[in-house]
Protein backbone atom coordinates (compact mmCIF):
# COMPACT_ATOMS: atom_id res chain seq x y z
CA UNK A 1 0.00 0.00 0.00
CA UNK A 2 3.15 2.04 1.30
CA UNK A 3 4.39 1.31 -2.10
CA UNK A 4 1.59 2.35 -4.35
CA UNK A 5 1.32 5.75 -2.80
CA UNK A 6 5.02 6.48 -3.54
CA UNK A 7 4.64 5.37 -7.10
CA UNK A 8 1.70 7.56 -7.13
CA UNK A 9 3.48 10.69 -5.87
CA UNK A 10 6.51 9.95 -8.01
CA UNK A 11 3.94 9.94 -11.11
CA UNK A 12 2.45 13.17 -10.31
CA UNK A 13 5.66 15.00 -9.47
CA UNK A 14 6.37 14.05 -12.98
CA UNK A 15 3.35 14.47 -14.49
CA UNK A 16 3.41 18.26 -13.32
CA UNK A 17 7.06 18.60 -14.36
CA UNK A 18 6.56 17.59 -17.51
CA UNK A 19 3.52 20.31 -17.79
CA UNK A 20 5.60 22.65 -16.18
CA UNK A 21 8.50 22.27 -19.38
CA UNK A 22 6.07 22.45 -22.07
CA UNK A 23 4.46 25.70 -20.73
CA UNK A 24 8.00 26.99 -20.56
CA UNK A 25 9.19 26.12 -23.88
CA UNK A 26 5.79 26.85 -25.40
CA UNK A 27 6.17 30.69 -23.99
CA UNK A 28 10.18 30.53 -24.95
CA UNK A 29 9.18 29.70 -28.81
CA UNK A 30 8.93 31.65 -32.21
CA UNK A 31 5.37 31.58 -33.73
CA UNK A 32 6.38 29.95 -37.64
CA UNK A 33 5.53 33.18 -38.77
CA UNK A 34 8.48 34.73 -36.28
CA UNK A 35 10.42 31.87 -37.72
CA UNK A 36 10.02 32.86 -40.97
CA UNK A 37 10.67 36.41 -40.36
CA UNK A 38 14.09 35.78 -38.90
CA UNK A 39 14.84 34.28 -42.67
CA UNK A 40 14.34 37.51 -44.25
CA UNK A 41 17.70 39.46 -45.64
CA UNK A 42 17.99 42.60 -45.40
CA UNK A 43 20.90 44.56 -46.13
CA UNK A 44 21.61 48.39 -45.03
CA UNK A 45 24.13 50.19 -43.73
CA UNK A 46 24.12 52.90 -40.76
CA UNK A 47 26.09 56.48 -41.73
CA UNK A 48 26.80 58.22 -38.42
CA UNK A 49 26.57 61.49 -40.19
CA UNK A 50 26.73 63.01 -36.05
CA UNK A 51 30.45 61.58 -35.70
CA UNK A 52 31.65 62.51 -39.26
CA UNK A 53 30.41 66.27 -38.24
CA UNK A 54 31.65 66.55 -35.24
CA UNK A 55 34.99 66.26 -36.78
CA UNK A 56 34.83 68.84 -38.97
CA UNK A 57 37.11 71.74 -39.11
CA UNK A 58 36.90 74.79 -41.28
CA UNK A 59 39.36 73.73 -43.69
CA UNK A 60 37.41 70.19 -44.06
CA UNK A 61 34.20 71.51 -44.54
CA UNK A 62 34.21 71.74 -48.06
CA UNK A 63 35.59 67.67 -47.91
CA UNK A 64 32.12 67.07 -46.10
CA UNK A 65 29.99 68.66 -47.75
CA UNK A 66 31.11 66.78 -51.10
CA UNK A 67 30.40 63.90 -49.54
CA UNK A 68 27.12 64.23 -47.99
CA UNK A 69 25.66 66.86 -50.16
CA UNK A 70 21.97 66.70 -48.76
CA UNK A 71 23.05 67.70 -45.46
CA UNK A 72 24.09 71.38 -47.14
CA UNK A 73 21.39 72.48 -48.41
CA UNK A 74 22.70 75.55 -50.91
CA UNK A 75 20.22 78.28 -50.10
CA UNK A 76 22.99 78.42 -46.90
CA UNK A 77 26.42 80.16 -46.59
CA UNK A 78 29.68 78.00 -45.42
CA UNK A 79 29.56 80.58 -42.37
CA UNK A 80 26.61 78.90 -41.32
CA UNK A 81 28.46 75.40 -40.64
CA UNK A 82 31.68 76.87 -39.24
CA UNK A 83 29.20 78.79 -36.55
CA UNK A 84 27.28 75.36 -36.22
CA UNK A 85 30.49 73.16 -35.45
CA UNK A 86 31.84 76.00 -32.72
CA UNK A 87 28.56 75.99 -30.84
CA UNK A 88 29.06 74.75 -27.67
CA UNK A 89 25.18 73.12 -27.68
CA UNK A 90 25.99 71.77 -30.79
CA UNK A 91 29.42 70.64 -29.30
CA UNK A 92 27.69 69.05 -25.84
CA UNK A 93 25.31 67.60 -28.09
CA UNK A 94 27.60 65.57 -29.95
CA UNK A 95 29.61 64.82 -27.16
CA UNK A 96 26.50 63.19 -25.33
CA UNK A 97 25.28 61.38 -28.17
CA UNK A 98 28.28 59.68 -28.05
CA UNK A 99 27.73 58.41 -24.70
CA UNK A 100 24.37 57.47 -25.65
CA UNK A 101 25.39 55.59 -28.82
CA UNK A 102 28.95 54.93 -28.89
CA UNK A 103 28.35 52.27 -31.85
CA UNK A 104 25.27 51.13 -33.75
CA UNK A 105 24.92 47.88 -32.29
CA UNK A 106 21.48 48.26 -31.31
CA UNK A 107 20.07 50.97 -33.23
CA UNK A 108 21.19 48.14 -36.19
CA UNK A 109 19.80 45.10 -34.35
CA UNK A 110 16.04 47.07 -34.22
CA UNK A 111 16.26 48.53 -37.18
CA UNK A 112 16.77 44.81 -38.86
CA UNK A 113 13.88 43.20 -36.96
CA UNK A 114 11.96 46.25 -38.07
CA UNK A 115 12.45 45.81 -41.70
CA UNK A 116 12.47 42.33 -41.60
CA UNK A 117 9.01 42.47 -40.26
CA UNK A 118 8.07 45.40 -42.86
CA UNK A 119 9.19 43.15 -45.80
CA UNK A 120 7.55 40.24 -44.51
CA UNK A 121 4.43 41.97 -45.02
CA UNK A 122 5.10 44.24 -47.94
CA UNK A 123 7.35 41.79 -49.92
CA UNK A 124 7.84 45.59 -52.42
CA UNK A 125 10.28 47.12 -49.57
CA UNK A 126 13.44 48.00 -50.18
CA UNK A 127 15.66 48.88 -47.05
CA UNK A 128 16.64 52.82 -46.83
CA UNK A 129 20.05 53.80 -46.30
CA UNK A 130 20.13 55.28 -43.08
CA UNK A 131 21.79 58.37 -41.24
CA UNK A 132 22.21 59.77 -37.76
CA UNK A 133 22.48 63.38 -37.00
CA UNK A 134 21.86 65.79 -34.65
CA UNK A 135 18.69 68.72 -35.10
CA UNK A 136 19.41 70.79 -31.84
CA UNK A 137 16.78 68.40 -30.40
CA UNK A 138 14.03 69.25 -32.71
CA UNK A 139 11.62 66.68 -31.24
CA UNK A 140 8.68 67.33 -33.74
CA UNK A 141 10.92 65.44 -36.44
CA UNK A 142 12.85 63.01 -35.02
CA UNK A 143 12.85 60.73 -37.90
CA UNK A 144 12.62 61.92 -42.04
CA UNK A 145 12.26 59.42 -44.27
CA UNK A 146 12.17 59.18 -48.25
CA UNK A 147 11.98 56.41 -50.72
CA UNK A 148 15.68 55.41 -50.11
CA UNK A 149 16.50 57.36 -47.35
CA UNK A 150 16.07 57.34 -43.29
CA UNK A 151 17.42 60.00 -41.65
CA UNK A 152 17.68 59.37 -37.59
CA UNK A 153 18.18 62.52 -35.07
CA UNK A 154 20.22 60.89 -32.11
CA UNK A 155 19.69 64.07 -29.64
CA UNK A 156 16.16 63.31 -29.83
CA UNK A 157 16.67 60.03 -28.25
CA UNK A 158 19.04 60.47 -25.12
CA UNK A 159 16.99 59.27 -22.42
CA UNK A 160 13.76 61.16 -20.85
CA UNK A 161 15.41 62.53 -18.06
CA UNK A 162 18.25 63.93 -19.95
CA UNK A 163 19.30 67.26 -18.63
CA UNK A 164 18.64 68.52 -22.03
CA UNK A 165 15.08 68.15 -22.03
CA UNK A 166 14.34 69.90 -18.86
CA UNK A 167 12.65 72.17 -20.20
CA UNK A 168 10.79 70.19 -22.72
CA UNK A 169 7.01 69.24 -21.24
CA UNK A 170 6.73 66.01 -19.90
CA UNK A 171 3.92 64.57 -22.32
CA UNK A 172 7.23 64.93 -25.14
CA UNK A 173 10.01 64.37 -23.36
CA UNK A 174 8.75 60.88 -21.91
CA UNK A 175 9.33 59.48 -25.26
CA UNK A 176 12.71 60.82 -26.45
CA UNK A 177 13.97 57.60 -25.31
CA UNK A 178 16.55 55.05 -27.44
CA UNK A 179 13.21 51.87 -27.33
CA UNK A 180 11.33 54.65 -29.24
CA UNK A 181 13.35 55.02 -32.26
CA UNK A 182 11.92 51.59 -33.93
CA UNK A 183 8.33 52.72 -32.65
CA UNK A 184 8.97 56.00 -34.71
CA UNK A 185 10.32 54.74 -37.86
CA UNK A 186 7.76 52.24 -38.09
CA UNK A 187 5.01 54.85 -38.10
CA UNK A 188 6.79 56.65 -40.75
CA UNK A 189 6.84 53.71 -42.93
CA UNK A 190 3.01 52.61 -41.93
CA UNK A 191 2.12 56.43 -43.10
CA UNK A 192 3.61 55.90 -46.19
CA UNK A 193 1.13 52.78 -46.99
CA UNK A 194 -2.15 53.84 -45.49
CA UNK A 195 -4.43 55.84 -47.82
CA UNK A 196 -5.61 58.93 -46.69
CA UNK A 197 -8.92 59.12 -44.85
CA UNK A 198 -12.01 60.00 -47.55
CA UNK A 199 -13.29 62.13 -45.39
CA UNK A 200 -12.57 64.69 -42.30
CA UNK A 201 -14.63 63.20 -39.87
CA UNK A 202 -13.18 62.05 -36.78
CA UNK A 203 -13.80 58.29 -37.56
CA UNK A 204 -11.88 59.03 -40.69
CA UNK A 205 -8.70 60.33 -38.27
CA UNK A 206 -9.03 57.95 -35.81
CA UNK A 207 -9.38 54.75 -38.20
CA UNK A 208 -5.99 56.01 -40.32
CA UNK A 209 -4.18 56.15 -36.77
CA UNK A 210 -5.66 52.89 -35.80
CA UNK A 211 -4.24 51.38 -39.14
CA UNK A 212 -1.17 52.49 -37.88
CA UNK A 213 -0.98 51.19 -34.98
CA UNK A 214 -1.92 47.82 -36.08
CA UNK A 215 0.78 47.68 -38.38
CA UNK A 216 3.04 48.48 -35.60
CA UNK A 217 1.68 44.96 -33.49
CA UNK A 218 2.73 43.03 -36.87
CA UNK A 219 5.93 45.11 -37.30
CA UNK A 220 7.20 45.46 -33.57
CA UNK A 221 5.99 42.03 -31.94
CA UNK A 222 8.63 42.80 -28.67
CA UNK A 223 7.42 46.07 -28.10
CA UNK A 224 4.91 46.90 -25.45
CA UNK A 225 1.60 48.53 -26.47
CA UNK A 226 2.39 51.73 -24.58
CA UNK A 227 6.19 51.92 -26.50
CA UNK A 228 4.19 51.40 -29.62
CA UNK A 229 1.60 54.69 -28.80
CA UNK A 230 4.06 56.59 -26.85
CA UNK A 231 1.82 55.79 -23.47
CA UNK A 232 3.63 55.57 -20.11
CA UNK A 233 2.06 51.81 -18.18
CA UNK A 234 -0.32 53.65 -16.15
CA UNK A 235 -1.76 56.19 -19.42
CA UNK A 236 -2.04 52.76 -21.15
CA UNK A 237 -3.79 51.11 -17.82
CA UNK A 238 -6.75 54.23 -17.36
CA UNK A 239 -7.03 53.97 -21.56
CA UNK A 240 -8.27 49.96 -21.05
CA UNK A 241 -10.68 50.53 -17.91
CA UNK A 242 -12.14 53.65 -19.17
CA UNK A 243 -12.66 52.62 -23.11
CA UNK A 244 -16.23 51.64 -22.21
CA UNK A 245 -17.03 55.30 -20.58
CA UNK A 246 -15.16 57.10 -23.54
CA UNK A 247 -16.58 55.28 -26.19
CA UNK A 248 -19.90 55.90 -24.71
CA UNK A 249 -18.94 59.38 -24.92
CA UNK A 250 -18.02 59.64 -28.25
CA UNK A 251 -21.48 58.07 -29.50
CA UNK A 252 -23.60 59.94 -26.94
CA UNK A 253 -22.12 63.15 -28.50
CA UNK A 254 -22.21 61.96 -31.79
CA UNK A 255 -18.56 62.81 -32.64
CA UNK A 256 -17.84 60.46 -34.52
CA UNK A 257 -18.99 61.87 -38.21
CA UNK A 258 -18.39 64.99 -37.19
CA UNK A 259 -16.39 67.33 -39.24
CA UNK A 260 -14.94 70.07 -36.27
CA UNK A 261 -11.83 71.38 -36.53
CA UNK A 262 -11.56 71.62 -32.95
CA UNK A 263 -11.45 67.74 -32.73
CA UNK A 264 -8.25 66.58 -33.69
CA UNK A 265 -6.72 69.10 -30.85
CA UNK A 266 -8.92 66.81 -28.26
CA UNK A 267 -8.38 63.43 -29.51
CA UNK A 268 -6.09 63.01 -31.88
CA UNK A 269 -2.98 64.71 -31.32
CA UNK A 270 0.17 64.55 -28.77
CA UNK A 271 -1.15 66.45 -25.65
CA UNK A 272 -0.54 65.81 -21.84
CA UNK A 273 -4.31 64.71 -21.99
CA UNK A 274 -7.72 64.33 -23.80
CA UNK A 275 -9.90 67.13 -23.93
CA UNK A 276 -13.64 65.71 -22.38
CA UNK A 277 -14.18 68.54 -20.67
CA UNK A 278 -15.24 66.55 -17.75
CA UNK A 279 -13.18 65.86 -14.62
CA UNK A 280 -11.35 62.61 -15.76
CA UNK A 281 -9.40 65.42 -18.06
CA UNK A 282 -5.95 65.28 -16.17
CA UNK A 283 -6.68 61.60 -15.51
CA UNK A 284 -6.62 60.68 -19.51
CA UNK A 285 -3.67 60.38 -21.70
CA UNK A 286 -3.52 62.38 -24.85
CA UNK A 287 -3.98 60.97 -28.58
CA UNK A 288 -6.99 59.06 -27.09
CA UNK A 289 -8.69 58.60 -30.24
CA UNK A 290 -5.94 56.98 -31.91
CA UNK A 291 -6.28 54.22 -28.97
CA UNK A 292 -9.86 53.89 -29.41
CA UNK A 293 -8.97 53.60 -33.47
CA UNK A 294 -6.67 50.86 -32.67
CA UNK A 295 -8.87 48.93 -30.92
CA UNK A 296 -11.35 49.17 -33.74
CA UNK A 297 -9.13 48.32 -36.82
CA UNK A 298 -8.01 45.26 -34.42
CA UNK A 299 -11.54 44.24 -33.97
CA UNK A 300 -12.05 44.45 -37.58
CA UNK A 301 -8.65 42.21 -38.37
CA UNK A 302 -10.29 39.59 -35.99
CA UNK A 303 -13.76 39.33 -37.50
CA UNK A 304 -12.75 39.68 -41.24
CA UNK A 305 -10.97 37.04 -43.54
CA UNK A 306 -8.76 40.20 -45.32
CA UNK A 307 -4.82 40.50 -45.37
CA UNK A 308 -3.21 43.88 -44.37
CA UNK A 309 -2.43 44.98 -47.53
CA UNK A 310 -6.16 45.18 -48.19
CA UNK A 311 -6.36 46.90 -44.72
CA UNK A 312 -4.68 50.11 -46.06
CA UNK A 313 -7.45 50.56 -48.39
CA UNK A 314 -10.72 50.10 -46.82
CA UNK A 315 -12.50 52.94 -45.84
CA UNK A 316 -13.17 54.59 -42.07
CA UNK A 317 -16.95 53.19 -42.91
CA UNK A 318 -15.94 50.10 -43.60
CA UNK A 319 -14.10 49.03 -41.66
CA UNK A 320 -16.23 50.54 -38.60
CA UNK A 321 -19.38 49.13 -39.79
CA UNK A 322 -17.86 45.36 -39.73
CA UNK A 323 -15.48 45.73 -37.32
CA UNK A 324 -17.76 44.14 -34.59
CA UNK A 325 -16.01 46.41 -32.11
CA UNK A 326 -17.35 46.22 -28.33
CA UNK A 327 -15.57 48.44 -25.94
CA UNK A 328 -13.63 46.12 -23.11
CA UNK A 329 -15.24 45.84 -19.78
């Protein structure tokens, strides 16, 4: 009897060991389509335009300029540069990017998941060639992008609490941080594919944004949903237990076909919150529309047999009307 219970107890130690290592190596493994994405080459190189500047002397200038002609634009005298390089913001700011990003080990490793994920999906891209530079911290273009070119602003991306950005509000400077560089380039590339809203309605806005953002969960599977909206934990925490009350709110006041220009200001764009006009004001994050689109277009992915390409194309109505969406509880 002695015996039978042991064998028993052995069996079931086992028994949840062996549940135990599948769980494990179930959450430690690629989906095949992660699998497949890893396969994917991509070749670019990074041109740390910052370094090569920071070098610069007045009797190099004209070396530099030869070589990276799109960085001088003519309209501009050579005076211009020589008081640029013996700035000493300009000089700090070059010195602390190179703290920041001594190589391009990383900025390289996300920028190759990235476009390994982008060409998975869009088998038509062709990697950029991409630069880093400095923009005296211009933070309302961090990234420029063309066809064939990516053009990356390192003092942009030094860390939130950099002493630089003291005086920047908080609602901006949270995201000048190094995991938001991948976040940004993606949305510069998902702009690029998404057609343009057909009409000026907030749906319209909110829908293009949400497009966005979906392409960034395809594009940027290791990043968090608040690094892919620019939310902070806790803005993304109040945006999931309030989307019942704010979607109520939108329908209630009919906003949604609604053609004010005063809209985008509340909902749409980067602000240190939503405008309501009710009390949960300071509580909300900004951009909350662009949430609430996300969570539509998703809803709309999960109920309809249609790959993203096709996604870029269907109209705000559309994709609203069979989107099935039902605010979380």
């Amino acid at each position: 009897m002695t015996l039978n219970i042991f064998k028993i107890k052995f069996l079931v130690k086992y028994f949840i060991l062996g549940i135990v290592i599948i769980m494990f190596s179930g959450c430690s493994s690629k989906s095949d389509v992660e699998k497949e994405i890893e396969k994917i080459p991509v070749d670019f190189s990074i041109v740390r335009f910052d370094k090569e500047f920071a070098k610069v002397t007045p009797s190099t200038l004209s070396e530099i300029k030869a070589k990276y002609p799109a960085f001088f634009p003519k309209q501009f005298a050579d005076s211009v540069w020589v008081s640029r390089m013996n700035d000493t913001i300009q000089q700090e700011l070059e010195e602390e990017i190179v703290k920041k990003y001594p190589n391009e080990d990383v900025l390289e490793d996300d920028l190759h998941s990235l476009f390994q994920h982008i060409k998975f999906y869009f088998p038509e891209f062709k990697s950029p060639k991409v630069y880093t530079t400095t923009s005296y911290v211009d933070y309302n273009n961090k990234v420029f992008l063309t066809d064939s070119l990516l053009i990356i602003s390192l003092d942009t991306y030094l860390g939130a609490d950099h002493h630089f950005y003291d005086n920047i509000k908080k609602y901006i400077a949270k995201n000048l941080n190094e995991d938001q560089i991948a976040p940004d380039v993606a949305s510069e590339y998902a702009r690029q594919l998404i057609s343009k809203p057909a009409e000026h309605t907030l749906l319209g806005q909110i829908i293009f944004y949400g497009k966005e953002l979906y392409l960034k969960d395809l594009w940027l599977p290791e990043a968090t949903d608040g690094k892919k909206i620019g939310y902070t934990e806790e803005e993304l925490t109040w945006a999931k237990e309030n989307e019942t009350e704010m979607w109520r709110f939108f329908v209630e006041n009919e906003l949604l076909y609604s053609t004010d220009r005063k809209l985008p200001a509340r909902f749409i764009n980067p602000a240190p919150f939503s405008k309501f006009y009710l009390e949960i004001d300071n509580e909300s994050p900004g951009m909350i529309g662009r949430y609430l689109g996300w969570q539509i277009v998703r809803s709309y992915m999960e109920n309809n047999a249609i790959n993203v390409k096709q996604l870029m194309y269907k109209s705000e109505k559309e994709i609203f009307t069979n989107s099935k969406y039902k605010p979380k509880k």
